[in-house]
N, C-alpha and C. Protein backbone atom coordinates (compact mmCIF):
# COMPACT_ATOMS: atom_id res chain seq x y z
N UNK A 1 0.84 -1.20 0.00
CA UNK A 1 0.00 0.00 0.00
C UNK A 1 0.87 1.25 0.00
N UNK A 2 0.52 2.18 -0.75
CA UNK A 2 1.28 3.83 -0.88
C UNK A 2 1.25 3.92 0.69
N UNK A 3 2.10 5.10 1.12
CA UNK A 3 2.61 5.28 2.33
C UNK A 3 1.44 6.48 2.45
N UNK A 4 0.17 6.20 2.64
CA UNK A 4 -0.59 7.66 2.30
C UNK A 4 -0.49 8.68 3.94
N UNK A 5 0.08 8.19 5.09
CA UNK A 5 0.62 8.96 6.04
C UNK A 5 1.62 9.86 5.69
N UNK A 6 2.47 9.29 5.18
CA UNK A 6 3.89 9.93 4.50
C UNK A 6 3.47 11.08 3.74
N UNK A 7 2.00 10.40 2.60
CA UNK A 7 1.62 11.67 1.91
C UNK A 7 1.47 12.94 1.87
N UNK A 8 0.18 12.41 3.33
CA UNK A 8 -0.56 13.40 4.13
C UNK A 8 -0.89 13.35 5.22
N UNK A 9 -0.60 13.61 6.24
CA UNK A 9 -0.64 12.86 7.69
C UNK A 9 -1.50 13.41 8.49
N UNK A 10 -2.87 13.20 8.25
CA UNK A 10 -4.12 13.52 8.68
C UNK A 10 -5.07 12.76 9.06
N UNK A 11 -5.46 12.30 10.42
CA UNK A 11 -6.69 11.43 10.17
C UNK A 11 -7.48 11.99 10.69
N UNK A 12 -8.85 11.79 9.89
CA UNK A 12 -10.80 12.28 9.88
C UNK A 12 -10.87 11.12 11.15
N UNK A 13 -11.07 11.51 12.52
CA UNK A 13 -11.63 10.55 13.24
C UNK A 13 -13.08 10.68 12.97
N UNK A 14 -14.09 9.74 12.96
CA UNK A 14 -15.20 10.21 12.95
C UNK A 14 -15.96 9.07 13.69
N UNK A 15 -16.14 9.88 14.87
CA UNK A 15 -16.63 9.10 16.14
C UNK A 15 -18.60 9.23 16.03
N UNK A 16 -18.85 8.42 16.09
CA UNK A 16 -20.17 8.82 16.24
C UNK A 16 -21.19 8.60 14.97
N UNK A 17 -20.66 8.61 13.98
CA UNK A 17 -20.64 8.50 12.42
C UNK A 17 -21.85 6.93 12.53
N UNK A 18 -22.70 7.10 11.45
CA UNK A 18 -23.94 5.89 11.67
C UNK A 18 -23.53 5.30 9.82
N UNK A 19 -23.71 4.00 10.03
CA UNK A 19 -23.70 3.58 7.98
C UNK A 19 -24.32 4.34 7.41
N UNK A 20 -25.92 4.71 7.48
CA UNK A 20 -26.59 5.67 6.42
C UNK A 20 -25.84 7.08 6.24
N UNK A 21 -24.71 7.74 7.21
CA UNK A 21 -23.87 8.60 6.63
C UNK A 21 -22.91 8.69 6.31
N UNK A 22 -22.17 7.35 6.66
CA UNK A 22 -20.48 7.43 6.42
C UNK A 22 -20.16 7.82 5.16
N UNK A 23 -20.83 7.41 3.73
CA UNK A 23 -20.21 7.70 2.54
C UNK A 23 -20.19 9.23 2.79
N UNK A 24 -21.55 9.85 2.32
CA UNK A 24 -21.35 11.24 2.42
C UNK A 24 -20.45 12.28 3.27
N UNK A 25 -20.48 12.01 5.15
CA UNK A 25 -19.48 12.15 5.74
C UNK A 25 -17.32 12.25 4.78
N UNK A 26 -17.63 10.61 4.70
CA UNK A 26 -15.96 10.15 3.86
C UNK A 26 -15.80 11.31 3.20
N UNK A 27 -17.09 11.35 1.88
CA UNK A 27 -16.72 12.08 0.75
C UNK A 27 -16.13 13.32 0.54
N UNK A 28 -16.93 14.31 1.55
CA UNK A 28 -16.66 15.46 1.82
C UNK A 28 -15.09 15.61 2.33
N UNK A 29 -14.87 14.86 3.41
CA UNK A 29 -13.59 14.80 3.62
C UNK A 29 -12.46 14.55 2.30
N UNK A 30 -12.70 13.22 2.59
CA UNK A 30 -11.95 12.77 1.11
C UNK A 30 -11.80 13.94 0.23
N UNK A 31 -12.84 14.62 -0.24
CA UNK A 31 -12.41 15.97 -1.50
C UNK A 31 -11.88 16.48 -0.90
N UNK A 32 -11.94 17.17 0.53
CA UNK A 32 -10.92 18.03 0.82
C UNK A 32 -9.61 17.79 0.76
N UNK A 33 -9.20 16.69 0.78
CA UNK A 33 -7.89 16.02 0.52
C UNK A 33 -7.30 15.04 1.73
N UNK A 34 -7.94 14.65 2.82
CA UNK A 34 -7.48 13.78 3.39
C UNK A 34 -7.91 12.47 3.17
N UNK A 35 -6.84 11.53 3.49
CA UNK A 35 -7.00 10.12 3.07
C UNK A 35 -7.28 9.02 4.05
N UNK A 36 -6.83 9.22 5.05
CA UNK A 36 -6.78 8.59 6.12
C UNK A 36 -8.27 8.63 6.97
N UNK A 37 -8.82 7.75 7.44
CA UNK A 37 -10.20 7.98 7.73
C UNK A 37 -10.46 6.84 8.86
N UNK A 38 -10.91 6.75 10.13
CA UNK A 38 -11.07 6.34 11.20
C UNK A 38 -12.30 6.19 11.82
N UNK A 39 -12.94 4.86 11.80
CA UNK A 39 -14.35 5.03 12.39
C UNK A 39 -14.00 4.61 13.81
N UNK A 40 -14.24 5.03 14.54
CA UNK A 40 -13.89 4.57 16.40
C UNK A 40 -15.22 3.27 16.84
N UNK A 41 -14.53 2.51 17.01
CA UNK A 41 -15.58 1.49 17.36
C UNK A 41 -16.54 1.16 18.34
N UNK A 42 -16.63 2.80 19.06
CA UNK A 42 -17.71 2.89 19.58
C UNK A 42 -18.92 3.27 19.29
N UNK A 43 -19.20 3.83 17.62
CA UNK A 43 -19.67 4.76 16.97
C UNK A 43 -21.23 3.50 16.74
N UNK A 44 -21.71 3.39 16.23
CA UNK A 44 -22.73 2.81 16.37
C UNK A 44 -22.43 1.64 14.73
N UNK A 45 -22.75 0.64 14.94
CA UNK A 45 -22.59 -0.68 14.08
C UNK A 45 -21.39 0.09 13.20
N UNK A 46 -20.09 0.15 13.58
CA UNK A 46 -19.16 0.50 12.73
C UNK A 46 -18.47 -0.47 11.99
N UNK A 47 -18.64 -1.91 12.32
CA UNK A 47 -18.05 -2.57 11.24
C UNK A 47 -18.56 -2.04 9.98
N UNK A 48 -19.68 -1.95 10.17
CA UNK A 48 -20.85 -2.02 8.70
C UNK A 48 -20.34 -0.57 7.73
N UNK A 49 -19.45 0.34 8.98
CA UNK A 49 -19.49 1.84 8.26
C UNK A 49 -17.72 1.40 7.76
N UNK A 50 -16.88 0.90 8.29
CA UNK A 50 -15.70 0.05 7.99
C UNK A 50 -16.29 -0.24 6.32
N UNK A 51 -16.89 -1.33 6.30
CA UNK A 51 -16.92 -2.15 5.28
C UNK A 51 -17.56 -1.01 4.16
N UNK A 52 -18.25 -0.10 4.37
CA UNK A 52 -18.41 0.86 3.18
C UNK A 52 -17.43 1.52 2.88
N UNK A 53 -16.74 2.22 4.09
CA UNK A 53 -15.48 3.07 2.85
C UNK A 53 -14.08 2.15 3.02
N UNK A 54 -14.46 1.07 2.68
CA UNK A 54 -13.44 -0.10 2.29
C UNK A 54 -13.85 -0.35 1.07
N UNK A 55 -15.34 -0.30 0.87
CA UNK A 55 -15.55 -0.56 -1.15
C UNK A 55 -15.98 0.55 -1.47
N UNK A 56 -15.86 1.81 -1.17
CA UNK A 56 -16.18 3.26 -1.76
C UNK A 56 -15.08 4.06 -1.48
N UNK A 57 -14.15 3.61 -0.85
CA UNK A 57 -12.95 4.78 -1.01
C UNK A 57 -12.15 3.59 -0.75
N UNK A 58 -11.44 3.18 -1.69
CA UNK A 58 -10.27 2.48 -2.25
C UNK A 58 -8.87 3.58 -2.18
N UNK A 59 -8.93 4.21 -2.11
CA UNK A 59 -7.96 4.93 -2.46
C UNK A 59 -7.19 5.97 -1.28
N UNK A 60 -8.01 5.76 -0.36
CA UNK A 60 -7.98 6.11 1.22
C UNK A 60 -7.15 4.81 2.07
N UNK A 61 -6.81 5.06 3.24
CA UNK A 61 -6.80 4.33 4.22
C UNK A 61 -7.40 4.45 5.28
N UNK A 62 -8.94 3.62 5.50
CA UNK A 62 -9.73 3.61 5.95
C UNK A 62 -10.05 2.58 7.31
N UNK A 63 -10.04 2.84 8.20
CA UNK A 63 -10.64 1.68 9.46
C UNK A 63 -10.83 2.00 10.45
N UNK A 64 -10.30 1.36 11.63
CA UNK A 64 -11.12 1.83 12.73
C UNK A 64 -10.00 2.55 13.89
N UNK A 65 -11.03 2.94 14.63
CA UNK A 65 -10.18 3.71 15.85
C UNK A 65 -10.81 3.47 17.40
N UNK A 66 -9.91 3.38 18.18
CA UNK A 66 -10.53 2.39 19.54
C UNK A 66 -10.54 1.03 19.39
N UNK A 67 -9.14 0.48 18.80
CA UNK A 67 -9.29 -1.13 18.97
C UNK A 67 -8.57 -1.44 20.31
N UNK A 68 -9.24 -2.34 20.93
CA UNK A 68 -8.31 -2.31 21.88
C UNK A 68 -8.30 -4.09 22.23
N UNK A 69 -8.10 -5.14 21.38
CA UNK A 69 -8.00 -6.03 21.34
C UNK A 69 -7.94 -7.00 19.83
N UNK A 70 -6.99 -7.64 20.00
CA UNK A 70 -6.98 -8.66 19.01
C UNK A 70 -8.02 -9.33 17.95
N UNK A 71 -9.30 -9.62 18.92
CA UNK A 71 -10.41 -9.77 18.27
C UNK A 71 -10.54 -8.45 17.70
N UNK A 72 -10.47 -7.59 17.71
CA UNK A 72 -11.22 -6.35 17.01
C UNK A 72 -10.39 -6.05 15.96
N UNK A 73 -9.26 -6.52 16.02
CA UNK A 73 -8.45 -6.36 14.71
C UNK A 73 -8.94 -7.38 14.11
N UNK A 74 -9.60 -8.43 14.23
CA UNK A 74 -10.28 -9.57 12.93
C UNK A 74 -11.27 -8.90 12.65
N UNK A 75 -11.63 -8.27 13.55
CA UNK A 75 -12.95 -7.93 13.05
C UNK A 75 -12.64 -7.10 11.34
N UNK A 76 -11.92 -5.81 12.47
CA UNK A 76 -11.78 -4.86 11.66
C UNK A 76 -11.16 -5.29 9.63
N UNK A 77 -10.24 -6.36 9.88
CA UNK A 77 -9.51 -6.79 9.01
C UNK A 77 -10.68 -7.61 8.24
N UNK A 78 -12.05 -8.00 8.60
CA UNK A 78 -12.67 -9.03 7.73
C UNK A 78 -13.63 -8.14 7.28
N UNK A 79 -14.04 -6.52 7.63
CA UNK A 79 -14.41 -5.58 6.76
C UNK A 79 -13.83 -4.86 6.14
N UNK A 80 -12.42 -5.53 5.69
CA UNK A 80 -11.89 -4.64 4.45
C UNK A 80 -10.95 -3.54 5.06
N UNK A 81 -10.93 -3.11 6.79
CA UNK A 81 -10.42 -2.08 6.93
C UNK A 81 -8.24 -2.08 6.95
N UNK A 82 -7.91 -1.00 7.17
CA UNK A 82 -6.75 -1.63 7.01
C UNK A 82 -5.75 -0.23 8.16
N UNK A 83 -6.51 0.17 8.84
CA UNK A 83 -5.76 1.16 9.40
C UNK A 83 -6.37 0.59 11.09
N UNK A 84 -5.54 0.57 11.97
CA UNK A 84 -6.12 0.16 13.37
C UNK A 84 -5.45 1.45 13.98
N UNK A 85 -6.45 2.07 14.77
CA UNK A 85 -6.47 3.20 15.82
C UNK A 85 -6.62 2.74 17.34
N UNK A 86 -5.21 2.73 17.97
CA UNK A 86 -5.88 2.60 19.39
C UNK A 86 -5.74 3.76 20.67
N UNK A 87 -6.12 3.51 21.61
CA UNK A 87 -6.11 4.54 22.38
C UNK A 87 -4.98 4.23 23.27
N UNK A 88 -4.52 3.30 23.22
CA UNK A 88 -3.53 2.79 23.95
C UNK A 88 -2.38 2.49 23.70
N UNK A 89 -1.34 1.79 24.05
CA UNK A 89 -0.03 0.51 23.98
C UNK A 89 -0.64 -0.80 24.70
N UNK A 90 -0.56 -1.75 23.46
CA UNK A 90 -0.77 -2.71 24.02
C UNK A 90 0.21 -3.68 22.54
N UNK A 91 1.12 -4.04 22.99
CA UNK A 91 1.98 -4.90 22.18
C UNK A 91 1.16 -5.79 21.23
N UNK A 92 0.51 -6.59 22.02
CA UNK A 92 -0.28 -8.05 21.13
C UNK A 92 -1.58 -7.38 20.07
N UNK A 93 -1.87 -6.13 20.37
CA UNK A 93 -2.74 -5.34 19.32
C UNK A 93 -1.99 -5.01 18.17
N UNK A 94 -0.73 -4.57 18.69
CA UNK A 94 -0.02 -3.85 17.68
C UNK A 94 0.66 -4.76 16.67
N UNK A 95 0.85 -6.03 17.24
CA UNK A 95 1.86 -6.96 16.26
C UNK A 95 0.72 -8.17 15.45
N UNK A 96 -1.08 -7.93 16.28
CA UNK A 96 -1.90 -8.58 15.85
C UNK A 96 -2.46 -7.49 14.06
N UNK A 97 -2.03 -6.55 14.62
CA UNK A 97 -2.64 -5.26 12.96
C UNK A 97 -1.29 -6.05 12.02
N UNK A 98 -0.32 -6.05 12.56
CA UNK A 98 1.01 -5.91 11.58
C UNK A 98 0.59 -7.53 10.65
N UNK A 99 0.52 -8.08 11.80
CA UNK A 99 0.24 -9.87 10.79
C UNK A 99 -1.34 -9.61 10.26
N UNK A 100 -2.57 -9.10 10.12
CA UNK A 100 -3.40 -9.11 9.32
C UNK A 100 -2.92 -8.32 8.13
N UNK A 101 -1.68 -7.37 8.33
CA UNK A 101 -1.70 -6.68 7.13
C UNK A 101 -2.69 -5.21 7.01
N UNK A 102 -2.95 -4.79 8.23
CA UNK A 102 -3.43 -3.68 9.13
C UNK A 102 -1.97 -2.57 9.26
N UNK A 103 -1.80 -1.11 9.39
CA UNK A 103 -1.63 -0.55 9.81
C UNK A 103 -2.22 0.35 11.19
N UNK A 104 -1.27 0.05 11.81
CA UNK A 104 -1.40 0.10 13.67
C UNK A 104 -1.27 1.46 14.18
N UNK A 105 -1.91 2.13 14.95
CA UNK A 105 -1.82 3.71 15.44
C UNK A 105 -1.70 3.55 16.33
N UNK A 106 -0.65 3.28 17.65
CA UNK A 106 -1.53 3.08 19.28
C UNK A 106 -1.25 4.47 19.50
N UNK A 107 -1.75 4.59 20.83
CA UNK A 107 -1.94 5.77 21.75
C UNK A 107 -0.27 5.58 22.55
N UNK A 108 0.30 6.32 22.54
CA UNK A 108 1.19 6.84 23.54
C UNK A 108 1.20 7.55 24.32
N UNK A 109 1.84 7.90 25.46
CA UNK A 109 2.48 8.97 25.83
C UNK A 109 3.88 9.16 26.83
N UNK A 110 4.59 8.11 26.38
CA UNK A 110 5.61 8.10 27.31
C UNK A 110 6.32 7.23 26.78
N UNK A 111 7.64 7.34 26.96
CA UNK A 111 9.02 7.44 26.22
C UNK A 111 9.10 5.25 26.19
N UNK A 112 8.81 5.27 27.48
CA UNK A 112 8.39 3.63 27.35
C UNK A 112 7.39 2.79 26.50
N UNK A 113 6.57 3.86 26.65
CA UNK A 113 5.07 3.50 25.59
C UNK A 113 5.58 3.51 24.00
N UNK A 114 6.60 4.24 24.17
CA UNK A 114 6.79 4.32 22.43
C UNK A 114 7.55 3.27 22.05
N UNK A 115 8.61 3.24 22.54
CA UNK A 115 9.46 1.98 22.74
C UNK A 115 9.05 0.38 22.33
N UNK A 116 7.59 0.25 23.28
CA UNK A 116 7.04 -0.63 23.24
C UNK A 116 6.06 -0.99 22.30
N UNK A 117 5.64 -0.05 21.58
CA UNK A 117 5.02 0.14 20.00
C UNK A 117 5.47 -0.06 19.22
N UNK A 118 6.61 0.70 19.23
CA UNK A 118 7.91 0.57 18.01
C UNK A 118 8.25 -0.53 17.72
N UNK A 119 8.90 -1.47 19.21
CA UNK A 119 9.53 -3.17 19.07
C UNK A 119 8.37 -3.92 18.31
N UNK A 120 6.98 -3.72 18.62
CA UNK A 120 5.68 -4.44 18.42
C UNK A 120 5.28 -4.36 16.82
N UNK A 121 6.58 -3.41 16.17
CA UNK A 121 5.76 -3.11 14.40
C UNK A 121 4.96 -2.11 14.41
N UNK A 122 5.19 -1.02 14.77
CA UNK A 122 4.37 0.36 14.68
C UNK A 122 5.29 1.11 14.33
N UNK A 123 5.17 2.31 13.52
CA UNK A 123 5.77 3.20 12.96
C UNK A 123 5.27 4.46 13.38
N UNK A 124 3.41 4.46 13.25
CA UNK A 124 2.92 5.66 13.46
C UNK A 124 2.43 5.61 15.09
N UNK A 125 2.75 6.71 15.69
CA UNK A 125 2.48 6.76 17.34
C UNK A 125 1.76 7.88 17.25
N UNK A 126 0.74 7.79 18.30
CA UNK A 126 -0.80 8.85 18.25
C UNK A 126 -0.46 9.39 20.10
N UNK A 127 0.48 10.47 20.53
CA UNK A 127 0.39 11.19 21.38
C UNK A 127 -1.20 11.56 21.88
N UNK A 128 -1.66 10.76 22.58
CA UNK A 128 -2.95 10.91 23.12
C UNK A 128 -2.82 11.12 24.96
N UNK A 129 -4.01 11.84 25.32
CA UNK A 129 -4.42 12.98 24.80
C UNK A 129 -3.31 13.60 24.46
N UNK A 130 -3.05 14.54 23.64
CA UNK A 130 -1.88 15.54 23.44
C UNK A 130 -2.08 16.90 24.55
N UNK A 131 -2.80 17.24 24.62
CA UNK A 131 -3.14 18.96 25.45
C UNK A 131 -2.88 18.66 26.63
N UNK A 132 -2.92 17.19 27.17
CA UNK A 132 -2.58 16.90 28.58
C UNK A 132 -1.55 17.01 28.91
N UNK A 133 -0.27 17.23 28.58
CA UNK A 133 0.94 17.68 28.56
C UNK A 133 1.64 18.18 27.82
N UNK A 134 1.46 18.77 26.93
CA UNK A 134 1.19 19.80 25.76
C UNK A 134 2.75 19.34 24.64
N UNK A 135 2.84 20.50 23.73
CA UNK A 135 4.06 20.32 23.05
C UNK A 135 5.00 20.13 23.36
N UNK A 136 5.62 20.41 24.27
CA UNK A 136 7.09 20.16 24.94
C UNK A 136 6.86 18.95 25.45
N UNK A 137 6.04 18.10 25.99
CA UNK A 137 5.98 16.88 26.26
C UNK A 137 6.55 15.93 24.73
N UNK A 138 5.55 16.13 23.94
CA UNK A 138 6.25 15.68 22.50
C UNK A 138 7.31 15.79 22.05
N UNK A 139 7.99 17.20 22.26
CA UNK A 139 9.32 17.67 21.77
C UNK A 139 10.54 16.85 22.19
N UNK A 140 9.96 16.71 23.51
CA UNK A 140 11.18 16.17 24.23
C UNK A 140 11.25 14.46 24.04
N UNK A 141 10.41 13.95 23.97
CA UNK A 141 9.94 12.60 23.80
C UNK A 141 10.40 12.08 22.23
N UNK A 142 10.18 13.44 21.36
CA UNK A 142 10.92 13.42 19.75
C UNK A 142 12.67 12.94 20.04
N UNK A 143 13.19 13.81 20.83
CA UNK A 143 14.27 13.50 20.85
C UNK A 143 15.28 12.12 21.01
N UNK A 144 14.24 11.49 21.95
CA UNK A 144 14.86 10.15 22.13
C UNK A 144 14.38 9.11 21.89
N UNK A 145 13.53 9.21 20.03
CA UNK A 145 12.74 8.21 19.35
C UNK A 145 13.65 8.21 17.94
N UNK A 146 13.85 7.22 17.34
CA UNK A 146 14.48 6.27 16.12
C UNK A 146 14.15 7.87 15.16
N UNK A 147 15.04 7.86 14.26
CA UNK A 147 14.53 9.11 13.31
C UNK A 147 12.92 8.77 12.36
N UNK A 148 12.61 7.61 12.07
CA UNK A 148 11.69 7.32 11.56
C UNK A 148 10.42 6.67 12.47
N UNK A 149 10.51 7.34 13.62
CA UNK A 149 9.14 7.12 14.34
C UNK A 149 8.76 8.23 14.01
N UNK A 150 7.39 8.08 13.65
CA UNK A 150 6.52 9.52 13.57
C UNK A 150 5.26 9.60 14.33
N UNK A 151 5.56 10.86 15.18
CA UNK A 151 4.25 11.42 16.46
C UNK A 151 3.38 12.24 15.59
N UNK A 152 2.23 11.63 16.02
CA UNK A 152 0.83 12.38 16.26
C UNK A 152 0.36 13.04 17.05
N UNK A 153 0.01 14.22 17.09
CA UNK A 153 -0.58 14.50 18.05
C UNK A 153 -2.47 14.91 17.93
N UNK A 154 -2.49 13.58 19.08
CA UNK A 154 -4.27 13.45 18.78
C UNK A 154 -4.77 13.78 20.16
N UNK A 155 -6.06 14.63 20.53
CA UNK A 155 -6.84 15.21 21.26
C UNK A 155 -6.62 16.45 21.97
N UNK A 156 -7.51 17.79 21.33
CA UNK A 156 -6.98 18.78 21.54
C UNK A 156 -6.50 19.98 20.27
N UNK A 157 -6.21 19.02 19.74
CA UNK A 157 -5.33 19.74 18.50
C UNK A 157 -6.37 20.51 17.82
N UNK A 158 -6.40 21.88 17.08
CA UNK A 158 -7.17 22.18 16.16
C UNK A 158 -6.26 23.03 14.99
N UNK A 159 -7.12 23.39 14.14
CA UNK A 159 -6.20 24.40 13.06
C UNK A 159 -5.57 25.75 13.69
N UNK A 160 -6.21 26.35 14.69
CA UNK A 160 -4.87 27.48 15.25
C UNK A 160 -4.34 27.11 15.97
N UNK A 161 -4.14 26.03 16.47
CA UNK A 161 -2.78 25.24 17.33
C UNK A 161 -1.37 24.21 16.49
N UNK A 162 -1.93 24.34 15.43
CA UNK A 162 -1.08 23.06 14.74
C UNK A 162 0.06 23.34 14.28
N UNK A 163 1.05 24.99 13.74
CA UNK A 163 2.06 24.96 14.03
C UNK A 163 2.67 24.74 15.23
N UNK A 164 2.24 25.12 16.71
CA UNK A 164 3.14 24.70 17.44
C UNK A 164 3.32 23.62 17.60
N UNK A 165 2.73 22.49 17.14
CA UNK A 165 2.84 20.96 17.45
C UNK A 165 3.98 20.47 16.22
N UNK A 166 3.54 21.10 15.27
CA UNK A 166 4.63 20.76 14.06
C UNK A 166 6.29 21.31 14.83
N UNK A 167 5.81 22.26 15.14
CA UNK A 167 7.87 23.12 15.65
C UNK A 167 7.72 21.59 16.72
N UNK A 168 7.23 21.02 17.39
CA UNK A 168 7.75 20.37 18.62
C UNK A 168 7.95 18.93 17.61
N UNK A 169 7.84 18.74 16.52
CA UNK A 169 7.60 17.90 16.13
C UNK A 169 6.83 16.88 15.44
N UNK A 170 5.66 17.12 15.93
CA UNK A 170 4.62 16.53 15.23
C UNK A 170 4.72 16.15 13.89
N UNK A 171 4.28 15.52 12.83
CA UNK A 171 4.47 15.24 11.67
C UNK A 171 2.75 15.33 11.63
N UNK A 172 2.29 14.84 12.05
CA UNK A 172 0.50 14.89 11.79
C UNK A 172 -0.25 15.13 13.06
N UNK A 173 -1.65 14.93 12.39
CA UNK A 173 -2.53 14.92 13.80
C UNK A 173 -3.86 14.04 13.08
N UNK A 174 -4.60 13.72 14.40
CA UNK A 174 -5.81 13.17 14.19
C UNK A 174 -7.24 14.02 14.59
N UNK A 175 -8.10 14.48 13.86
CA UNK A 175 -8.52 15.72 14.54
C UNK A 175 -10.07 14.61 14.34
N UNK A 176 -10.86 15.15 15.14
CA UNK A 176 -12.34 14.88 15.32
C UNK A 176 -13.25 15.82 15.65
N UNK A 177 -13.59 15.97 16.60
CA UNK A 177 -15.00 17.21 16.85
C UNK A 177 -14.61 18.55 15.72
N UNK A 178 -13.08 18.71 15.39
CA UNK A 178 -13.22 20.01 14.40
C UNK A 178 -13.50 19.75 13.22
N UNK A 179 -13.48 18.43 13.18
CA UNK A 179 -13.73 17.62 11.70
C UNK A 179 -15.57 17.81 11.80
N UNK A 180 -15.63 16.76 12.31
CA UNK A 180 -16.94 15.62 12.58
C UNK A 180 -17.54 15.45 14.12
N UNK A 181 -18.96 15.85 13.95
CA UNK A 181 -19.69 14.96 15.10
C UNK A 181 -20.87 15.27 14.48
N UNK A 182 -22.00 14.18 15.23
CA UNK A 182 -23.30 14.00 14.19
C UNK A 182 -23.83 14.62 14.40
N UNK A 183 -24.02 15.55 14.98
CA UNK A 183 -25.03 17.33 14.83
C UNK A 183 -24.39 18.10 13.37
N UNK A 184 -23.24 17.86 12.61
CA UNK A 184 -22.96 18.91 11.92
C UNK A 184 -23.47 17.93 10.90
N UNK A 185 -24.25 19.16 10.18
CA UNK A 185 -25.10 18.26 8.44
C UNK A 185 -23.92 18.42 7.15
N UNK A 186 -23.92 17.97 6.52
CA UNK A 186 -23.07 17.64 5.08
C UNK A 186 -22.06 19.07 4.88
N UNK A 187 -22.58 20.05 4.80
CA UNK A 187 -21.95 21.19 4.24
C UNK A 187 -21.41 21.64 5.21
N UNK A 188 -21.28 21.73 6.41
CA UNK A 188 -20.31 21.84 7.78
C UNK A 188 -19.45 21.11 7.59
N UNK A 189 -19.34 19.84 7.78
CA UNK A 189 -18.73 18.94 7.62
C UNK A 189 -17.46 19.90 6.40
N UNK A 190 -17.71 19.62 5.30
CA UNK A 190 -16.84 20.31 4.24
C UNK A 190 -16.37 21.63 4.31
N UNK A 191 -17.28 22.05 5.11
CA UNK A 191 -16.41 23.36 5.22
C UNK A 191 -15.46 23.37 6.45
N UNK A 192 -15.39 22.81 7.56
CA UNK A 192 -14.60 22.37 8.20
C UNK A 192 -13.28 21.61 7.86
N UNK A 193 -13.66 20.48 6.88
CA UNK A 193 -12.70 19.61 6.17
C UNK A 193 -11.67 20.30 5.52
N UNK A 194 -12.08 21.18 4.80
CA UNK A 194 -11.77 22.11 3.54
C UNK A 194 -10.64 23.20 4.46
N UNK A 195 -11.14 23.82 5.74
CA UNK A 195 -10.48 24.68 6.81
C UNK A 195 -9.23 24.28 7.25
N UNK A 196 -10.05 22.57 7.64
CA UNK A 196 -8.80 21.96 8.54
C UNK A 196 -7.40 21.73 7.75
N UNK A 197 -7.41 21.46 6.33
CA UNK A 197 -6.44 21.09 5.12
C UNK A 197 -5.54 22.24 4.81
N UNK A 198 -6.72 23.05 4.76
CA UNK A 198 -6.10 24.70 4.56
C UNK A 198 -4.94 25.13 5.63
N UNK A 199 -5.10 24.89 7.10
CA UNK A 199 -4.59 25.46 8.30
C UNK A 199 -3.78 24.48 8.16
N UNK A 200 -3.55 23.20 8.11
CA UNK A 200 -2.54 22.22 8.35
C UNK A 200 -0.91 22.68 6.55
N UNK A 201 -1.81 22.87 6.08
CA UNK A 201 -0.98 23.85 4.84
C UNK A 201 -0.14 24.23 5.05
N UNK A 202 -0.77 25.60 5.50
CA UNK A 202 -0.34 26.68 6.27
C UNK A 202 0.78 26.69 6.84
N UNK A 203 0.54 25.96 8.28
CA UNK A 203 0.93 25.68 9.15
C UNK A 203 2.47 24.23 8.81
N UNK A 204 2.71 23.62 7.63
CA UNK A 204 3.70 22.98 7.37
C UNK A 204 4.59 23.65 6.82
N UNK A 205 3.97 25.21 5.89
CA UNK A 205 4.61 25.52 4.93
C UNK A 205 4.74 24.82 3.37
């Protein structure tokens, strides 16, 4: 699979998201230009929203977010998805995505936690919450990670915060409520999407 993190290192969490909207939801995003797309598996029958933008956006990397067990990576892996989001470190999650042929996100936040991701076959690490110990927590944590680990910083983050996360390091983020939640109707959604792409721009140079 193209390295579409490498591309663009953005993920649409979209928590809350129901099947009768995920395409439209995706789409909007998707045009705005992000690829990466995350249904959290608390969201209501999300395999089912998995398995749609697994055969409607091919061209994305699409799956879930909140796995927090082995079984949920079969799951996730037998609807087509191919990106696993967790909120955590948990080794046997992380090396269970790598053998389905899943790309693995865990949650970090500590210099051990990364460590222990990294050995497990993870590349991409999701600084969660991030605002709970802000950029310099990251910065410093950058320093004593492999040159090709790349931090996220997910919860908290929005478009007028996202250069300072980039100077500390950051390479991406995972954004949600500025993205997506199911009170905002179709054309919010995109105009948000469209904002968030714009500011992350911006904000890389």
């Amino acid at each position: 699979m193209t390295d579409i993190l490498a591309e663009f290192p953005l993920v649409a969490i979209l928590r809350g998201v129901t099947p009768d909207r995920i395409e439209k939801v995706a789409g909007a995003i998707f045009e705005a230009g992000i690829r990466a797309i995350e249904v959290p598996l608390n969201s209501p029958d999300p395999y089912k929203s998995i398995e749609i933008l697994a055969t409607k956006f091919t061209e994305a990397m699409t799956g879930a977010g909140t796995v927090t067990s082995p079984d949920e990576v079969d799951r996730v892996a037998n609807a087509g998805g191919k990106l696993a989001v967790s909120p955590h470190t948990d080794a046997a999650v992380i090396a269970h995505a790598v053998k389905k042929g899943l790309h693995p996100m865990p949650g970090v936040m500590t210099p051990s936690e990364c460590y222990v991701a990294l050995k497990a076959g993870a590349r991409d690490l999701k600084l969660f919450p991030a605002t709970s110990l802000g950029a310099g927590h990251l910065s410093a944590i950058k320093v004593i990670l492999p040159p090709d680990a790349r931090l996220y910083a997910v919860g908290g983050v929005n478009p007028g915060n996202m250069a300072e996360w980039l100077k500390a390091g950051a390479v991406g983020f995972g954004l949600g409520s500025d993205l997506f939640k199911p009170s905002y109707d179709d054309a919010e959604i995109a105009r948000r999407a469209k904002a968030t792409v714009e500011a992350f721009k911006a904000a890389r140079g």
